[in-house]
Structures are given as structure tokens and as C-alpha cells.
Protein backbone atom coordinates (compact mmCIF):
# COMPACT_ATOMS: atom_id res chain seq x y z
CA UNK A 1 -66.55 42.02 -214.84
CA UNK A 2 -63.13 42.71 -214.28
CA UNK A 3 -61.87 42.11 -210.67
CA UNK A 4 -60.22 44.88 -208.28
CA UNK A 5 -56.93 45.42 -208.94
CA UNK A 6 -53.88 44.10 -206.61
CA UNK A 7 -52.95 45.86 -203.90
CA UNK A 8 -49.64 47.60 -204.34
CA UNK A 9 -46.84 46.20 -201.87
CA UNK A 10 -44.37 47.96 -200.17
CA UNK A 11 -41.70 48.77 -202.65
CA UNK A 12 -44.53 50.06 -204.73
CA UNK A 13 -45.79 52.34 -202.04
CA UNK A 14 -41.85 53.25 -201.48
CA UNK A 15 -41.42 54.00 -205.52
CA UNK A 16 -41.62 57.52 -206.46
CA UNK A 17 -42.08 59.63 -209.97
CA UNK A 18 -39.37 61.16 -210.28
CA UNK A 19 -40.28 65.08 -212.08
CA UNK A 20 -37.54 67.28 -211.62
CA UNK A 21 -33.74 67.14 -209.99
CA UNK A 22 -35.61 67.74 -206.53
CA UNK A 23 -39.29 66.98 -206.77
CA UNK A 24 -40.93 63.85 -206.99
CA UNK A 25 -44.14 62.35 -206.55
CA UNK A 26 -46.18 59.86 -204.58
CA UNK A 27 -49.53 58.17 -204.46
CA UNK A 28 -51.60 56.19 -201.58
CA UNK A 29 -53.28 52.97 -201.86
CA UNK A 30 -57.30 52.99 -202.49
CA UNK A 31 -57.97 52.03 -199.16
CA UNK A 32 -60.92 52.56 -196.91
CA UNK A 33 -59.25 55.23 -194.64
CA UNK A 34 -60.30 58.90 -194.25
CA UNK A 35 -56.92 60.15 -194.74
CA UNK A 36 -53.27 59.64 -195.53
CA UNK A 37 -51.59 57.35 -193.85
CA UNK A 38 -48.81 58.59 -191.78
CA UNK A 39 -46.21 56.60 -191.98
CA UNK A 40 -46.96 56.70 -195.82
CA UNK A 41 -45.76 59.62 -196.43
CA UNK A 42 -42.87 60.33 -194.29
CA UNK A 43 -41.49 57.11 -195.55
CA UNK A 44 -41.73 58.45 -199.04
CA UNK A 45 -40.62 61.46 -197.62
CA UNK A 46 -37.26 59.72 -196.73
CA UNK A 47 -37.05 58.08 -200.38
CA UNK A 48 -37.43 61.64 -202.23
CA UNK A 49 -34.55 62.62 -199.42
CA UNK A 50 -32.16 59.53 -200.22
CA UNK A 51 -32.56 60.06 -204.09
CA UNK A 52 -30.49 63.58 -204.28
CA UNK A 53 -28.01 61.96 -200.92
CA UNK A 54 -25.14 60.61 -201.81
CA UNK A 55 -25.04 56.80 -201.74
CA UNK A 56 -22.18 56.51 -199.20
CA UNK A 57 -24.20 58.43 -196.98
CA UNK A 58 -26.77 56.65 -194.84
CA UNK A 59 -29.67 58.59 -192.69
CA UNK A 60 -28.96 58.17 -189.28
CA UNK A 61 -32.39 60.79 -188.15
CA UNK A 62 -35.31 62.24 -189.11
CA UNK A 63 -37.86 64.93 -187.62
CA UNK A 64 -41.09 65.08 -189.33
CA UNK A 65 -44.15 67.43 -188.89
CA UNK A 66 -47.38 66.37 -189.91
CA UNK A 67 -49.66 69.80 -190.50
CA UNK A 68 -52.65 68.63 -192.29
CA UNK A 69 -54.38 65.52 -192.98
CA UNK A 70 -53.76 63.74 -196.74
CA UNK A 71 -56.46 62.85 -199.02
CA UNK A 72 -55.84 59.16 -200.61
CA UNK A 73 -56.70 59.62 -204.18
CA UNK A 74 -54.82 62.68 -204.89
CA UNK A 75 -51.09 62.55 -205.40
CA UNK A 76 -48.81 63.62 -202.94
CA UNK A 77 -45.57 66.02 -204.12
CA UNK A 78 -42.55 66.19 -202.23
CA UNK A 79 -39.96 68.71 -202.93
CA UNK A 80 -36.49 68.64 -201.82
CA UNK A 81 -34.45 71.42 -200.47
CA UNK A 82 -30.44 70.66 -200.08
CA UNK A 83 -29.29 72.26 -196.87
CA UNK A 84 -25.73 70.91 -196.48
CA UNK A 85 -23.84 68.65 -199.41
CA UNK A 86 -20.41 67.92 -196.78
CA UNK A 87 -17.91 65.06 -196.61
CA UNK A 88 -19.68 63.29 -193.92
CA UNK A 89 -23.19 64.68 -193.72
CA UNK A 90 -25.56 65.78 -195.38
CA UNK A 91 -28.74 67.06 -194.63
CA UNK A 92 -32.54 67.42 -196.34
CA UNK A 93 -35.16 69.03 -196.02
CA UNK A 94 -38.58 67.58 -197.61
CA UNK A 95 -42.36 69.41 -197.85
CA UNK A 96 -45.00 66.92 -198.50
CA UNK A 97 -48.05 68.70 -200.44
CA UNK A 98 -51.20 68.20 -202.24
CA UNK A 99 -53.26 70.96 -203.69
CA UNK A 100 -50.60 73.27 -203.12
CA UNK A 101 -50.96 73.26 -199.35
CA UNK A 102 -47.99 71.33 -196.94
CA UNK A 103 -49.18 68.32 -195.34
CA UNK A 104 -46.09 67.29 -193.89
CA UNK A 105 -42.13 68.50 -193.69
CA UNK A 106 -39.68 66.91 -192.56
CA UNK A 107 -35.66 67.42 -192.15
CA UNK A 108 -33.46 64.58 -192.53
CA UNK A 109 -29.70 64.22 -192.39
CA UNK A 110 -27.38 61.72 -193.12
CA UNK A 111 -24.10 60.49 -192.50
CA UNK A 112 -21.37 58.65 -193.98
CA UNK A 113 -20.34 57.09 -190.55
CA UNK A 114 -17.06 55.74 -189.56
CA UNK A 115 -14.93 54.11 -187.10
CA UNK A 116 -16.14 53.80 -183.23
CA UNK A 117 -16.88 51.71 -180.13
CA UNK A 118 -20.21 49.55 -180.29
CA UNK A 119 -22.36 49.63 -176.74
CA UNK A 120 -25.57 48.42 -176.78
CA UNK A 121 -27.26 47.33 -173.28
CA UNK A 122 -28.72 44.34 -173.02
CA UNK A 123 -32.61 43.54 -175.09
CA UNK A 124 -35.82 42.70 -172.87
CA UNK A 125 -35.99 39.68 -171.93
CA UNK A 126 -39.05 36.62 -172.26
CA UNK A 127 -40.47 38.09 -175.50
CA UNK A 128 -42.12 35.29 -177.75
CA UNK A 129 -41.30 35.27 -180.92
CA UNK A 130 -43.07 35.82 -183.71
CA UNK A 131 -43.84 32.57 -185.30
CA UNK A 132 -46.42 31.84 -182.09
CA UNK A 133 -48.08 35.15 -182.53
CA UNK A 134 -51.52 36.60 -183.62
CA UNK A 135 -51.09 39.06 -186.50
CA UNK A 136 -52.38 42.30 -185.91
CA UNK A 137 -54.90 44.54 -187.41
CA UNK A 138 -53.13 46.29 -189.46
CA UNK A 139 -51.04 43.29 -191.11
CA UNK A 140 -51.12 43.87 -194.96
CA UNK A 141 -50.13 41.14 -197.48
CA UNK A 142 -47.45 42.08 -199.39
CA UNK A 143 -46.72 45.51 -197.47
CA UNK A 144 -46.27 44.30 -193.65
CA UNK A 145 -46.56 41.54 -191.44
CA UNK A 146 -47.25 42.30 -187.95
CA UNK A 147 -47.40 40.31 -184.78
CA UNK A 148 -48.43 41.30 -181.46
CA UNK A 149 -46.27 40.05 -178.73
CA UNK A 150 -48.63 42.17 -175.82
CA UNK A 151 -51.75 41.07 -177.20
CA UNK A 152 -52.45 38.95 -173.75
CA UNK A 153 -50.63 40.82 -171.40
CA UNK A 154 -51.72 43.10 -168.93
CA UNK A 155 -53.20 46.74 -169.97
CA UNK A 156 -49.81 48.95 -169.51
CA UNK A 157 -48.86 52.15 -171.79
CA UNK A 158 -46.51 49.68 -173.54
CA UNK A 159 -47.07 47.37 -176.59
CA UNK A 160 -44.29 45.21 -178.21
CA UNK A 161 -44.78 44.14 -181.94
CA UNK A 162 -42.67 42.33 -184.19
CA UNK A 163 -42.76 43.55 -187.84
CA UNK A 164 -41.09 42.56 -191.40
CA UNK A 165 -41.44 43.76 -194.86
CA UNK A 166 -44.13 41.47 -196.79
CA UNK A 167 -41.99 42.18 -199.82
CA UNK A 168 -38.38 42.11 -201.01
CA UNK A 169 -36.67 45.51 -200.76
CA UNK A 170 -33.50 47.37 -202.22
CA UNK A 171 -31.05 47.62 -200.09
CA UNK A 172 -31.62 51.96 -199.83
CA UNK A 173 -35.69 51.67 -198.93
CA UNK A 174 -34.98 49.39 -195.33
CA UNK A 175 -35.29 52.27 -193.80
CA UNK A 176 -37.88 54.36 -195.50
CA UNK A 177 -39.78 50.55 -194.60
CA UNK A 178 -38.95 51.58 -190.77
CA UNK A 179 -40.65 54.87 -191.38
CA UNK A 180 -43.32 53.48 -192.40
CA UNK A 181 -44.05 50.83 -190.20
CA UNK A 182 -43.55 52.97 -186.87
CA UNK A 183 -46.21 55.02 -187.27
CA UNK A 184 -48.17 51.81 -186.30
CA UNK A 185 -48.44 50.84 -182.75
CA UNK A 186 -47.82 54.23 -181.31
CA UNK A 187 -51.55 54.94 -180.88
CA UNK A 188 -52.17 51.71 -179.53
CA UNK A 189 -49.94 52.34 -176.44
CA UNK A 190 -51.26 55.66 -176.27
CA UNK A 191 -55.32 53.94 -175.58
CA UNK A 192 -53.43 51.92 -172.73
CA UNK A 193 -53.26 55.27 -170.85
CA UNK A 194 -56.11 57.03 -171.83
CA UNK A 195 -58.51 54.09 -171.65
CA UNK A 196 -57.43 53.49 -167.51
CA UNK A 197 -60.16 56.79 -167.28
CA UNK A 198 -62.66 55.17 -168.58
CA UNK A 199 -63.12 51.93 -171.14
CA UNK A 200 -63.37 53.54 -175.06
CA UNK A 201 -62.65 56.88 -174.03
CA UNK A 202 -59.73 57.19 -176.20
CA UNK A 203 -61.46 56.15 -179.43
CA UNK A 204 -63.98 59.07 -179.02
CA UNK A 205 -61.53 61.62 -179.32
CA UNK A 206 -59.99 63.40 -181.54
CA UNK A 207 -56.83 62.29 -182.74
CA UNK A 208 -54.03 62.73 -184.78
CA UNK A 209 -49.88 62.15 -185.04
CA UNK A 210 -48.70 65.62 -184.63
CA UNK A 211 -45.02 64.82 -184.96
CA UNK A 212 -42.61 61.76 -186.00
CA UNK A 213 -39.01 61.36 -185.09
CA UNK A 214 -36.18 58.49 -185.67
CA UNK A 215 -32.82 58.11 -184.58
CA UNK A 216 -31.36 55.47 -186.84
CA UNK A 217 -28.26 53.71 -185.28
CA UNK A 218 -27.46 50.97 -187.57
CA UNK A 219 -28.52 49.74 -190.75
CA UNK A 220 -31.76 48.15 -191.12
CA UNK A 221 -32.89 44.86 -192.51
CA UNK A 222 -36.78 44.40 -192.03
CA UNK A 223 -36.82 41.56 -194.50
CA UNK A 224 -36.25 39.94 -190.63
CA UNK A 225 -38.76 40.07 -188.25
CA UNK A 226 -38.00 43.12 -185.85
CA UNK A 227 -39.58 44.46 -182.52
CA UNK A 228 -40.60 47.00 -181.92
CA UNK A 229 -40.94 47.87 -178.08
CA UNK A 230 -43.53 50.89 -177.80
CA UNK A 231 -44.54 52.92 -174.44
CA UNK A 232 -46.41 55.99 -173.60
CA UNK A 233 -44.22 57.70 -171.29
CA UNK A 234 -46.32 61.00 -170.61
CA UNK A 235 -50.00 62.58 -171.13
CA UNK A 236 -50.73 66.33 -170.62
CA UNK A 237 -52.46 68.86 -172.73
CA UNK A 238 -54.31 66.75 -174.57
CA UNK A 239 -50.56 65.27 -176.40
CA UNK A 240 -49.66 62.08 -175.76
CA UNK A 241 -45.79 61.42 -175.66
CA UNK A 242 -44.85 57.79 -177.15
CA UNK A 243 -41.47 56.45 -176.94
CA UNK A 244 -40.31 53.24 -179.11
CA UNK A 245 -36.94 51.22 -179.80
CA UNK A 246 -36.50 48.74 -182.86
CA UNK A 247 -34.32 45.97 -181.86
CA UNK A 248 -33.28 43.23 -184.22
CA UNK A 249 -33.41 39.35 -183.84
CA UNK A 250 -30.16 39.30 -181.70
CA UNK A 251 -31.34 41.89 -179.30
CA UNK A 252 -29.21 45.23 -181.13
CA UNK A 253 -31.15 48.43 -180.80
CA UNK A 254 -31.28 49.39 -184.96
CA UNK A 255 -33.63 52.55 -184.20
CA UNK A 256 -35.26 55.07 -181.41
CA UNK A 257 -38.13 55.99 -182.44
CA UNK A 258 -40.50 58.92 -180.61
CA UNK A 259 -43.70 60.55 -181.37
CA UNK A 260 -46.36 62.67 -180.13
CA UNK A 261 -50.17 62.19 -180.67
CA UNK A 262 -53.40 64.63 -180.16
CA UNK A 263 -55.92 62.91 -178.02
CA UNK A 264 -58.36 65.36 -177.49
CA UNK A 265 -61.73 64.72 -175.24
CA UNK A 266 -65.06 65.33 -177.27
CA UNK A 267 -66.67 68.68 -176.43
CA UNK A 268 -69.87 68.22 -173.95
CA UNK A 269 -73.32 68.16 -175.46
């Protein structure tokens, strides 16, 4: 009997049919998960995005919705709308669907950059690298390696994780890879401040990323380990406000990253 076959890695998850001049489409890994991953498909998103931008021009943000949850063994089709075509930016605007119905949109521009100064405040400090480091949960061969550089510290809103591709990528996907890895780690710093009410609360709620945003400042390369440096800044009305920052090996900030979750209490009775 034949065996299962190998799990796609991340370029494949990244790789797109391309249908029309601005639609494309996208499928999920057969995994044991309810729904769509996140991360999945505002990463492919981005790649349906950067295929009708200009190569010159490099995202530098993104603002994604997430409306309804995806279902894993149906494809996903993402249509592009061209809002601005200029010298230095240009802008996107992508609806994820299946069945017809949006499960995600998301706006996108990018930029062509150019001369400027180069601040960047100093990294945390203390971190342990990688190499001594537990992999996480959601480490996936061939997709993402993940390491958990909080794993024994004390229960704050804030987790720090290094991650790097588990593939090779082309050059234009580094950051689609950044998309996609992000939307990992935000709910764990969110349980850090629900779970100070009461041990478990947080995964007997209802929850779900409601929103995704990144603020790309410099060109990514997560073929190198990066952290990412995650906290939960605020909790009210059931949404949970996470904030993040990529920084590279030498300390640079590559990417802000910021995103809001549902955590809602189960109903009495």
C-alpha cells in the first residue's frame, strides 16, 4: 500500500496557479486542522500581490482582514485589483475566496525605495540563540523551524521565537515567508494574559485572528534564523491586541508586525 504523500514545503505552499492576468489560485496542506491556516493565506495573498508589482518595487506593508474561516481541501482564489501602478509605489488590493464567499482581503502596497538615513535602536539584550533551543509546536520540516527562546521564562504577555524557512526560497517569496510565519506566536502571548484569570481559561474560548498587519522595513532573508519578539499589549472587549518586531541576527528591526485576536469567554451553562 502506497505510503502518504510528502508534505509540501514552503515554496510549495508559497507557489500559486496562475489563471488569469489577476487571479490566481492556492491550496492548503492536508493537515489535521479545522480550518485555514492564517498565515497561509495572507502569505499567498502577498505572492498573488507581488506577481502583477513591478519587480523594482518591494512591499514595505500590508493590512489584512480575515472574515471567515477557510476550509483545507478546497482551493483558495485570490483575485487582484490594481489600485495605483506609480513610479515609486504601487499598491494592491487582494480578496481571498472559496465557494464564492471572501475569506480574507487584504491591501498591500509597495515601494521602490530610495536614498535615506538608517536608525535603528538598539536589539534586546541576553536572548539565547537558537542552536540551544527547544523547537516549538508548530515546527514543520521543510516549511519552518521554530525555537522558543521564552519557553522557561516567567509567564508575561510576551514570547520571543526565533524562526527560519525549512526550505530554500526565491529571492521575491522572503517575505510572503514572514507572512506566514507571524501568524504563529501571536496567540501564544495572547494565553499569557488571559490565562493570569484563571489556568486554561484561554483555550476554552472562542478564538480567532480578526486582523493581520506588517510594516516591512528592510528586506528579508529568513533562510537565517530571525526573532521574533511578540507581546500582548492590551485586552478589552473580548480582542486581544498583539504587538511583534522581527529582528535579524545582528539585532536590525526587518519588520513590525501587529495583530488582533477574538478571545471570547464560553457562554454559561
Amino acid at each position: 500500500m502506497p505510503g502518504a504523500p510528502p508534505s509540501p514545503t514552503l515554496a510549495e505552499i508559497l507557489t500559486l496557479e496562475h489563471m488569469s492576468e489577476d487571479t490566481f489560485v492556492g491550496h492548503s496542506p492536508q493537515e489535521q486542522r479545522a480550518r485555514v491556516f492564517g498565515g497561509q493565506v495572507v502569505a499567498q495573498s502577498l505572492v498573488a500581490a507581488t506577481h502583477t508589482t513591478p519587480a523594482a518595487h518591494h512591499v514595505h506593508s500590508l493590512h489584512a482582514y480575515f472574515l471567515r474561516g477557510g476550509d483545507v481541501a478546497e482551493p483558495i482564489e485570490y483575485e487582484v485589483e490594481r489600485l495605483r501602478d506609480g513610479r515609486s509605489f504601487t499598491a494592491r488590493r487582494v480578496t481571498a475566496r472559496q465557494d464564492g464567499k471572501a475569506i480574507l482581503v487584504m491591501s498591500a502596497s509597495f515601494h521602490a525605495g530610495g536614498p535615506s538615513g538608517d536608525y535603528e535602536p538598539p536589539g534586546p539584550l541576553g536572548i539565547p540563540g537558537p542552536e540551544h533551543l527547544p523547537p516549538t509546536r508548530f515546527a514543520k520540516p521543510g516549511v519552518l523551524e521554530t525555537r522558543d527562546a521564552s519557553y522557561d521564562q516567567p509567564r508575561t504577555p510576551q514570547r520571543r521565537l526565533w524562526f527560519r524557512a525549512g526550505c530554500e526560497l526565491a529571492p521575491e517569496l522572503h517575505a510572503s515567508g514572514v507572512a506566514y510565519a507571524t501568524d504563529h506566536g501571536p496567540f501564544g502571548a495572547a494565553r499569557r494574559i488571559v490565562d493570569t484569570a484563571g489556568a486554561g481559561l484561554f483555550d476554552r474560548m472562542f478564538r480567532a485572528s480578526l486582523d493581520h498587519a506588517i510594516w516591512f522595513h528592510r528586506p528579508p532573508r529568513i533562510e537565517d534564523w530571525v526573532l521574533y519578539d511578540i507581546e500582548a499589549v492590551t485586552h478589552r472587549d473580548d480582542r486581544i491586541l498583539t504587538s511583534g518586531r522581527i529582528l535579524d541576527g545582528d539585532g536590525r528591526r526587518v519588520a513590525t508586525v501587529a495583530q488582533e485576536i477574538l478571545a471570547r469567554a464560553p457562554h454559561p451553562g
